[in-house]
C-alpha atoms as a PDB file:
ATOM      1  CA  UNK A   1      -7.901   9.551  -5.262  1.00  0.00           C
ATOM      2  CA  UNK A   2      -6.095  10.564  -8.509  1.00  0.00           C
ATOM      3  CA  UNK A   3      -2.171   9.023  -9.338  1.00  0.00           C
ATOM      4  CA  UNK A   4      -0.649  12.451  -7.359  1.00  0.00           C
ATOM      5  CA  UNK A   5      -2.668  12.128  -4.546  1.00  0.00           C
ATOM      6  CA  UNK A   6      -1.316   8.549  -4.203  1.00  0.00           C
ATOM      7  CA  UNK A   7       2.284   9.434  -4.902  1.00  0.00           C
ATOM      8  CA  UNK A   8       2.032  11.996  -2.111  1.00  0.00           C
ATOM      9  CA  UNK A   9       0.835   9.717   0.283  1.00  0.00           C
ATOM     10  CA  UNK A  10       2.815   7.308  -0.435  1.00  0.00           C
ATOM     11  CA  UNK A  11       5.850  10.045   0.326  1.00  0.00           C
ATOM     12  CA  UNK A  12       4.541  10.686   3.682  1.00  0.00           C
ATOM     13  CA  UNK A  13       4.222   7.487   4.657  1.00  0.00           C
ATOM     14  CA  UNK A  14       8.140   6.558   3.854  1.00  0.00           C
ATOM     15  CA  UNK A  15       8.999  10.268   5.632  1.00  0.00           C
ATOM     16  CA  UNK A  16       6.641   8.779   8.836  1.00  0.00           C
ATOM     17  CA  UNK A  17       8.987   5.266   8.642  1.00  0.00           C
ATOM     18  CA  UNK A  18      11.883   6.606   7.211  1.00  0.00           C
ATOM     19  CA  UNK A  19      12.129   3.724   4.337  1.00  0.00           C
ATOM     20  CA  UNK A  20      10.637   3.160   1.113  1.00  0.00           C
ATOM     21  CA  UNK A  21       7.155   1.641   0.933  1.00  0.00           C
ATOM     22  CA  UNK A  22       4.658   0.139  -1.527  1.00  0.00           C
ATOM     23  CA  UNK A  23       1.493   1.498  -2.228  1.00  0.00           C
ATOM     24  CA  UNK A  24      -0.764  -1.822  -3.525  1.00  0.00           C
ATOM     25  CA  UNK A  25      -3.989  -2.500  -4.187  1.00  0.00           C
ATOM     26  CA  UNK A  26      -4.982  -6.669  -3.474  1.00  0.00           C
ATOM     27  CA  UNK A  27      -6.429  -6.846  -7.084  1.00  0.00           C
ATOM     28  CA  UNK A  28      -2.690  -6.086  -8.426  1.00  0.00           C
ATOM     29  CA  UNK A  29      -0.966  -9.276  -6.945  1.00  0.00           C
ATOM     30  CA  UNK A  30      -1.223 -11.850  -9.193  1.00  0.00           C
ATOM     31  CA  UNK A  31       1.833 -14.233  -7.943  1.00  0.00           C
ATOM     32  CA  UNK A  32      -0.404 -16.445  -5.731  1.00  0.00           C
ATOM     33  CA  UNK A  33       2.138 -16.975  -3.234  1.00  0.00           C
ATOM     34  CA  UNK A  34       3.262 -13.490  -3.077  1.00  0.00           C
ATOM     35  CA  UNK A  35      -0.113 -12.390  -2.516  1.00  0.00           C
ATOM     36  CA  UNK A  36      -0.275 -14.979   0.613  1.00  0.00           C
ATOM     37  CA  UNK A  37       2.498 -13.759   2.050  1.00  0.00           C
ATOM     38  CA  UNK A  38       2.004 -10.176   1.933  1.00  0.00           C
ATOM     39  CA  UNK A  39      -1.785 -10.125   3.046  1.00  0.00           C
ATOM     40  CA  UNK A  40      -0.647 -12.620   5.499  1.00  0.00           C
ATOM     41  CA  UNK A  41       1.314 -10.092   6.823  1.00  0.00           C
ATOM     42  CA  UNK A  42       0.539  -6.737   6.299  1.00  0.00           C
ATOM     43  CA  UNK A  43      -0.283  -3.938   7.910  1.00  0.00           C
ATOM     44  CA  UNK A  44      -2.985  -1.521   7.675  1.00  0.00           C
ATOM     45  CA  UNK A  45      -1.737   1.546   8.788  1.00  0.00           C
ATOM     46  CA  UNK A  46      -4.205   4.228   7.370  1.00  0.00           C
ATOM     47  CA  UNK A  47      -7.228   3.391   5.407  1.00  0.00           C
ATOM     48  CA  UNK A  48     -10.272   5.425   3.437  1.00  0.00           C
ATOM     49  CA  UNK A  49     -13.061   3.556   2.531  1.00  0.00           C
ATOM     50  CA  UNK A  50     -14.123   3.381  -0.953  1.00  0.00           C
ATOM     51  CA  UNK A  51     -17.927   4.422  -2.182  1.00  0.00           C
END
């Protein structure tokens, strides 16, 4: 998946909820207590599995 690819998803996905969304992958949250909450909480909505 290349940087457009990802910025057009991430446009559907806000169109689909009608708000803005983040697009993150778990190795990019460093703030340990960010990173609890949010994968505490999240939500996998659509997901491709790496090779």
């Amino acid at each position: 998946m290349n940087w457009n690819d990802r910025l057009e998803m991430q446009k559907e996905i806000e169109t689909l909820f009608g708000r803005e969304v983040d697009l993150v992958s778990k190795k990019y949250l460093k703030n340990p207590y960010r990173r609890h909450e949010i994968l505490s909480t999240h939500q996998v909505v659509y997901a491709i599995e790496q090779p």
